[in-house]
Protein backbone atom coordinates (compact mmCIF):
# COMPACT_ATOMS: atom_id res chain seq x y z
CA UNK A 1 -13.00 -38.53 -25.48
CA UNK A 2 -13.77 -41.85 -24.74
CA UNK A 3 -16.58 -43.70 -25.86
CA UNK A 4 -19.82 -44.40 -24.10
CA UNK A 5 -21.25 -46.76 -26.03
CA UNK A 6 -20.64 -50.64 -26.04
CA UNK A 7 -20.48 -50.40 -29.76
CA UNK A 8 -21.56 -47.92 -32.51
CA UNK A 9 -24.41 -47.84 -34.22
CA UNK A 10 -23.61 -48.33 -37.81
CA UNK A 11 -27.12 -48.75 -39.85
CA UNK A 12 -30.06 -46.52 -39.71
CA UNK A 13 -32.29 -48.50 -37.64
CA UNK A 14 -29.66 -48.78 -34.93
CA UNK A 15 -29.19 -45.35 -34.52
CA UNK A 16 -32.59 -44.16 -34.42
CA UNK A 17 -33.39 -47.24 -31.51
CA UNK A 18 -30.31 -44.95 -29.24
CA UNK A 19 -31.16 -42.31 -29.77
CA UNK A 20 -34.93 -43.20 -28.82
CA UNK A 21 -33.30 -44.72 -25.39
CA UNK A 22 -31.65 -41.69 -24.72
CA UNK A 23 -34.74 -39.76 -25.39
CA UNK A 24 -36.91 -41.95 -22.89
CA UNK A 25 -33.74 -41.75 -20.34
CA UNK A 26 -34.17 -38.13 -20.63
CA UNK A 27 -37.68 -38.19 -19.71
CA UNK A 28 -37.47 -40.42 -17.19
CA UNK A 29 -34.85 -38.70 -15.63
CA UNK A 30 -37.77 -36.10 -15.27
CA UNK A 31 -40.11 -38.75 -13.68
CA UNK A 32 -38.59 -40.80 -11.72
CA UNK A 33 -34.83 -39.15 -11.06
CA UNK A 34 -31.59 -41.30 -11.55
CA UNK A 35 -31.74 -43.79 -8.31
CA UNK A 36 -35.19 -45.22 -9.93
CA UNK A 37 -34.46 -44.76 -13.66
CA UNK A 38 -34.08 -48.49 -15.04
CA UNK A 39 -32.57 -49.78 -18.27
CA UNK A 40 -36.19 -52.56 -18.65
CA UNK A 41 -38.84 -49.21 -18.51
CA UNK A 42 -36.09 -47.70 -21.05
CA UNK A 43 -36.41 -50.49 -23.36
CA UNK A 44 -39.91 -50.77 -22.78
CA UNK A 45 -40.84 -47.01 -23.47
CA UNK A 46 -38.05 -46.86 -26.47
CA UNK A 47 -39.78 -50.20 -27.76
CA UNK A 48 -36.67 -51.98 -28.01
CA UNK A 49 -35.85 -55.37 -26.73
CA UNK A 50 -33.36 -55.24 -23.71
CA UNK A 51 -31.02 -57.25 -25.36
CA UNK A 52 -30.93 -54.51 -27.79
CA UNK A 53 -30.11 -52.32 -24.96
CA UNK A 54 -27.55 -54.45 -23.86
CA UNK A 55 -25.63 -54.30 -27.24
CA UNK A 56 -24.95 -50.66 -27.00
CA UNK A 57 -24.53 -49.40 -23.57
CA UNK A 58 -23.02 -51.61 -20.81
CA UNK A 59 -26.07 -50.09 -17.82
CA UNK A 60 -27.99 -47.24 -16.49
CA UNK A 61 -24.31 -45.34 -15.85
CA UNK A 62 -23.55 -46.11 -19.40
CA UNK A 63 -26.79 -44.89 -21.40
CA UNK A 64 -26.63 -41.14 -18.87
CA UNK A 65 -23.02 -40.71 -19.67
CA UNK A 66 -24.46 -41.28 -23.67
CA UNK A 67 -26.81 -38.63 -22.66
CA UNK A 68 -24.74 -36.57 -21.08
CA UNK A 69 -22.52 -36.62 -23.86
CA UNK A 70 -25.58 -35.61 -26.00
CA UNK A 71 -26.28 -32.66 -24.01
CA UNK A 72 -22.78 -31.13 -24.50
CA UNK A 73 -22.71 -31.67 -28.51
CA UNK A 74 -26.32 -30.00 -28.43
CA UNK A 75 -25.30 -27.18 -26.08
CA UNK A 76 -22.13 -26.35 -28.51
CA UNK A 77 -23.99 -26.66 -31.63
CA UNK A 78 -26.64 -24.40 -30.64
CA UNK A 79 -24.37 -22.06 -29.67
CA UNK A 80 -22.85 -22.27 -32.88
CA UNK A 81 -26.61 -22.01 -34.92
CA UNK A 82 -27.06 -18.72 -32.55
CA UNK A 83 -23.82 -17.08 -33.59
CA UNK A 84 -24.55 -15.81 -36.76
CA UNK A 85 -27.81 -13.73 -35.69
CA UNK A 86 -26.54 -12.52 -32.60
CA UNK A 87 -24.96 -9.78 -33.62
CA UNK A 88 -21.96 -10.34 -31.27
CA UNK A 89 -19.61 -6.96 -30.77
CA UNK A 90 -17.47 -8.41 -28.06
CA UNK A 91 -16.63 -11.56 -26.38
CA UNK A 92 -18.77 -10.77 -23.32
CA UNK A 93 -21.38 -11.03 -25.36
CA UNK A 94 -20.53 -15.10 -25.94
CA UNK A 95 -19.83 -15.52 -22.50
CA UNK A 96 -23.75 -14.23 -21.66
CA UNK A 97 -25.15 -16.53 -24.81
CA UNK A 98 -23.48 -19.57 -23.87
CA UNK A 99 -24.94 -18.77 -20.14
CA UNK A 100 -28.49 -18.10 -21.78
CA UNK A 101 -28.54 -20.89 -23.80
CA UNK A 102 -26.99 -23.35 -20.68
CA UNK A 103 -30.32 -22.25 -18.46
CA UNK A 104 -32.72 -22.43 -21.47
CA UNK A 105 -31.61 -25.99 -21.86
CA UNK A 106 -31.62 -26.62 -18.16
CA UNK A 107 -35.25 -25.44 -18.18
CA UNK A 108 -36.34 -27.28 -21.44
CA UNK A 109 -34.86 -29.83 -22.44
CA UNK A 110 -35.65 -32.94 -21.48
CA UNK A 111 -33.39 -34.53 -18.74
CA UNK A 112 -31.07 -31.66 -18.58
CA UNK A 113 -32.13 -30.35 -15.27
CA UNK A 114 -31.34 -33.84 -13.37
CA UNK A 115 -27.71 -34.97 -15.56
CA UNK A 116 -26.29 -31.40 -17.87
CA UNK A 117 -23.34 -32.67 -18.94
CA UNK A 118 -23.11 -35.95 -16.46
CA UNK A 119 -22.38 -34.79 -12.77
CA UNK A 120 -25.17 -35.51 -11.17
CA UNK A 121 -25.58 -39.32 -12.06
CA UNK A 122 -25.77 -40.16 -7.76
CA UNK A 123 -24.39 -43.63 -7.90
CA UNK A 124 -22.73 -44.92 -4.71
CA UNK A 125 -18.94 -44.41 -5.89
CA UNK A 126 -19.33 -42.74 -8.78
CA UNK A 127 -20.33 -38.73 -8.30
CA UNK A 128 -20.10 -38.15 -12.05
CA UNK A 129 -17.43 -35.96 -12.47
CA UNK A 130 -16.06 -37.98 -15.39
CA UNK A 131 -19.16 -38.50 -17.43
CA UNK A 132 -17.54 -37.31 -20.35
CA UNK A 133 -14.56 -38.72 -20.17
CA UNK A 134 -13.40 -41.90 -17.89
CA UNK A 135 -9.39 -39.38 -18.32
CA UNK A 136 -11.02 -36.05 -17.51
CA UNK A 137 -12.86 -34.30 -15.34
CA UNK A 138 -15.94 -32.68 -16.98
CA UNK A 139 -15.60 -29.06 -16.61
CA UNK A 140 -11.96 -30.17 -18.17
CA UNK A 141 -13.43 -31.04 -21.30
CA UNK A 142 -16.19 -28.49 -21.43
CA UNK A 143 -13.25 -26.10 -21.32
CA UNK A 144 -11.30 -27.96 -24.19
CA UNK A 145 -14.50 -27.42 -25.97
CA UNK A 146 -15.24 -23.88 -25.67
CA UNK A 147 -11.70 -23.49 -25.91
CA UNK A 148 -11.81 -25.02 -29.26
CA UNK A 149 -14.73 -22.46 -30.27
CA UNK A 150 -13.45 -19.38 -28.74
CA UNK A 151 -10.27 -19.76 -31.10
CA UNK A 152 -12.69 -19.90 -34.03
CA UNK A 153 -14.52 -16.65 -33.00
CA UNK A 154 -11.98 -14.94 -31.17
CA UNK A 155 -8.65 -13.16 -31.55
CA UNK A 156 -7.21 -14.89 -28.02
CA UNK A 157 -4.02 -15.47 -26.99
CA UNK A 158 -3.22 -19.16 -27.86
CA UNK A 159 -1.45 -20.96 -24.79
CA UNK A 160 -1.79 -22.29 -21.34
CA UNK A 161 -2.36 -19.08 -19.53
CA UNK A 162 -5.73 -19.39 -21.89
CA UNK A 163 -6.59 -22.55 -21.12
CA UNK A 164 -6.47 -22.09 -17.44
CA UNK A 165 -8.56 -19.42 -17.38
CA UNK A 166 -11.47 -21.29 -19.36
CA UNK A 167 -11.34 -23.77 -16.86
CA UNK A 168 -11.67 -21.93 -14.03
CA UNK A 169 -14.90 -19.52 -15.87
CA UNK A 170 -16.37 -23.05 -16.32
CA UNK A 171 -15.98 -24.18 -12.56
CA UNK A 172 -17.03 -20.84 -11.21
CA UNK A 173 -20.13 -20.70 -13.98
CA UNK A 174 -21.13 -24.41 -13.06
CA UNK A 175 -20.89 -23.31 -9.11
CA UNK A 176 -23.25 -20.15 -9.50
CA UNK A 177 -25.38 -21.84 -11.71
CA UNK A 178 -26.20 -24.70 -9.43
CA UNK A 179 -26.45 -22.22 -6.95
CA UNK A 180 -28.97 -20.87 -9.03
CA UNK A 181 -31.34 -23.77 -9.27
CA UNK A 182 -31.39 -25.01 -5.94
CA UNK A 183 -32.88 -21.20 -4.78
CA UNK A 184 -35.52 -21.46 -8.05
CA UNK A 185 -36.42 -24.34 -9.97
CA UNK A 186 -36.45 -21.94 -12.94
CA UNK A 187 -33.18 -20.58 -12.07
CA UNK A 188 -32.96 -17.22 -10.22
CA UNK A 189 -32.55 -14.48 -12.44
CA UNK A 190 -30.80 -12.27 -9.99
CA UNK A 191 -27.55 -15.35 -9.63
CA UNK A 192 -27.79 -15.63 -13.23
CA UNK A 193 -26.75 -11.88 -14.07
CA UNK A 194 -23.81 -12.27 -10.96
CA UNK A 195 -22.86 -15.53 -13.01
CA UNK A 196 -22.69 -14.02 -16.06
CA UNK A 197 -20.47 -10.47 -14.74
CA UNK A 198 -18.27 -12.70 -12.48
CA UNK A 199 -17.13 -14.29 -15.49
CA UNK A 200 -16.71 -11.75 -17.71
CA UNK A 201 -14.93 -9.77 -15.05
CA UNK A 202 -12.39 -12.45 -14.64
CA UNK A 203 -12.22 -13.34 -18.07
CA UNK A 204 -11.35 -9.43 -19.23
CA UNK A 205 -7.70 -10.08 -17.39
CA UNK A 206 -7.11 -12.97 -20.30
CA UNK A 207 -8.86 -11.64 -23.52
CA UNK A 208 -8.43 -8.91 -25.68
């Protein structure tokens, strides 16, 4: 993936200054949504000067697609934390924790209802979709990701037939899901279970 950042933090002090702009983007993105979210109140709130802003993302776009980024390493690494008390007997069961812990993040954590994992950034010309990656489409490399996992966990069939089939269980889980939150805030419970036995429906034709 390519990076999102101007440069890398390299000492300690630098890296706790991001990652205090990205918090503050998060909760402003709570406040004030992305058309009024500013880079000068993030600076202000982080307590940073804005030059110091300047030195590691490039604008607004830059420090959401940072956050965005966030998001998906924290989604994936709580999955993995989750694993080992889970108790998992089958692979359904993975699909509905990485479901559960999607709409537990998109009700608590900060920012996560308004960016996820960068779509929803509503500049004119620029809808998102490559948040993650200025080569890919998102959902492509949330795929590659949980791709990546599942062959850790999982006995599955290494190949493209695979890697298809990811993709399209994360565009039909992102669909519902949205779907979801626009009928509840809180995300209905009722398009939640359909999301979670349309995909392992269609995912039962492609793992063992």
């Amino acid at each position: 993936m390519t990076s999102t950042l101007r440069r890398r933090p390299a000492q300690r002090r630098s890296v706790e200054r991001v990652e205090r702009m990205l918090d503050e983007c998060a909760l402003l993105l709570d406040e004030v949504g992305y058309e009024a979210l500013t880079t000068k109140e993030v600076a202000r709130r982080a307590e940073v000067p804005i030059g110091t802003f300047y030195q590691f993302f490039h604008d607004k776009q830059g420090l959401v697609r940072a956050l965005a980024r966030r998001n998906l390493e924290a989604f994936l690494q709580r999955i993995i934390e989750l694993i080992p008390a889970a108790s998992l007997s089958h692979w359904t069961d993975l699909v509905d924790l990485a479901i559960d812990e999607f709409v537990d993040m998109k009700r608590t954590t900060p920012g996560f209802a308004v960016v996820d994992f960068g779509e929803v950034l509503g500049a004119p010309g620029d809808d998102g979709k490559r948040a993650l990656d200025e080569t890919q489409e998102n959902n492509v490399v949330v795929a590659e990701r949980l791709r990546a996992l599942s062959m850790e966990l999982l006995d599955a069939p290494v190949g493209p037939g695979l890697d298809r089939a990811l993709l399209v269980a994360v565009e039909a889980t992102d669909a519902v899901l949205k779907l979801a939150f626009r009928a509840d805030p809180d995300g209905d419970p009722q398009l939640i279970a359909e999301c979670k036995q349309l995909v392992r429906r269609y995912l039962a034709d492609h793992l063992p």
